[in-house]
Protein backbone atom coordinates (compact mmCIF):
# COMPACT_ATOMS: atom_id res chain seq x y z
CA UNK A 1 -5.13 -7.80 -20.21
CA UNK A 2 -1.13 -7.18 -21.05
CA UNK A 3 0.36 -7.69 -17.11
CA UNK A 4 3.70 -7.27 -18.62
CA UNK A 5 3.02 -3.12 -17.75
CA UNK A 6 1.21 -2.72 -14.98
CA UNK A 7 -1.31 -0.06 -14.80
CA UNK A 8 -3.69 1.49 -12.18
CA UNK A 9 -7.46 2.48 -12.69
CA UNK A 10 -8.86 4.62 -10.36
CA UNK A 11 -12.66 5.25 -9.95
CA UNK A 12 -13.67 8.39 -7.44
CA UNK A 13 -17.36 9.25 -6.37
CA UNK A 14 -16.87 13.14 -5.21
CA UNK A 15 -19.70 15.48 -3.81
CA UNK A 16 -19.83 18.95 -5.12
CA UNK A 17 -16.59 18.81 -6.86
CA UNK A 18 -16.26 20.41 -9.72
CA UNK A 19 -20.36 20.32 -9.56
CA UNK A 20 -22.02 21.92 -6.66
CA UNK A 21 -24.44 19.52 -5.25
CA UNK A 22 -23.91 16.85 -7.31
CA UNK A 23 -22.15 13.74 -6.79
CA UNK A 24 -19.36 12.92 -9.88
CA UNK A 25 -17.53 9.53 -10.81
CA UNK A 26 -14.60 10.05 -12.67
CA UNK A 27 -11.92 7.64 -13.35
CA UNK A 28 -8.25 7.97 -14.24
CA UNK A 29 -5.29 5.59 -14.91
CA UNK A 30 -1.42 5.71 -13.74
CA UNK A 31 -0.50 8.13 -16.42
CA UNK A 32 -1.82 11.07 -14.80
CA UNK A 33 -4.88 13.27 -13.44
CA UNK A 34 -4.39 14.64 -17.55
CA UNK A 35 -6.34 11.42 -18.56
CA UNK A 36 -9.07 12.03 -16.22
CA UNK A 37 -12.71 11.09 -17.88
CA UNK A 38 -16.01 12.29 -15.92
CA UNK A 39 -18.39 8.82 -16.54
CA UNK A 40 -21.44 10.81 -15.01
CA UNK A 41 -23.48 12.97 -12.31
CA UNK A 42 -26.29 12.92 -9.95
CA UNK A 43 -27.93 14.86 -7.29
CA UNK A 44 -28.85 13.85 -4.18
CA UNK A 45 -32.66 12.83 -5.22
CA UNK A 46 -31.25 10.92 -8.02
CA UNK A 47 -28.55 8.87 -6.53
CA UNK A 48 -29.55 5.42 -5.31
CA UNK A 49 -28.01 1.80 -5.01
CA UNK A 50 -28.65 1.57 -8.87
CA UNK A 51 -26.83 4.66 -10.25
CA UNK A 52 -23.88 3.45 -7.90
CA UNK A 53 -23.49 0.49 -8.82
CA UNK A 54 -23.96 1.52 -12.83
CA UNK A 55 -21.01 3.55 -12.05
CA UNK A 56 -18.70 0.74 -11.16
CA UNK A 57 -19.81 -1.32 -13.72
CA UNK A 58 -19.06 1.23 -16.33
CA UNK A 59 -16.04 1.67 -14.59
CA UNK A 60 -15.02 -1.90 -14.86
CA UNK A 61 -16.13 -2.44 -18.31
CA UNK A 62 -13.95 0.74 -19.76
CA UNK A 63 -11.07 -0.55 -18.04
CA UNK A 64 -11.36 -4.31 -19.42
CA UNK A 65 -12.04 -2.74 -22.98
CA UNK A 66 -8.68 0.43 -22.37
CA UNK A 67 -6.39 -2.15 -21.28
């Protein structure tokens, strides 16, 4: 990782925004809500531990491999 510019990553688990009933990760960096990336969706019979924690993993893997 370059520290010589830091950068922030930002993961966020939303219900029902901008799908109704679903919950949405997304993740965006320091440059803006422009570079935000949906990383995928569940309802509320398909969200467990599991999905979660596939969702920070994914998370943490795009960010090692972006920055």
């Amino acid at each position: 990782m370059d520290l010589s510019e830091p950068r922030r990553w930002t993961l966020e688990l939303t219900w029902g925004n901008p799908e109704p009933d679903r919950l949405v990760a997304q993740r965006w960096t320091s440059t803006g809500l422009g570079d935000m990336v949906q990383l995928g969706s569940a309802s509320d019979s398909e969200i467990d531990e599991l999905w979660v924690r596939e969702q920070f993993l994914n998370f943490v893997r795009l960010a090692l491999e972006l920055a």
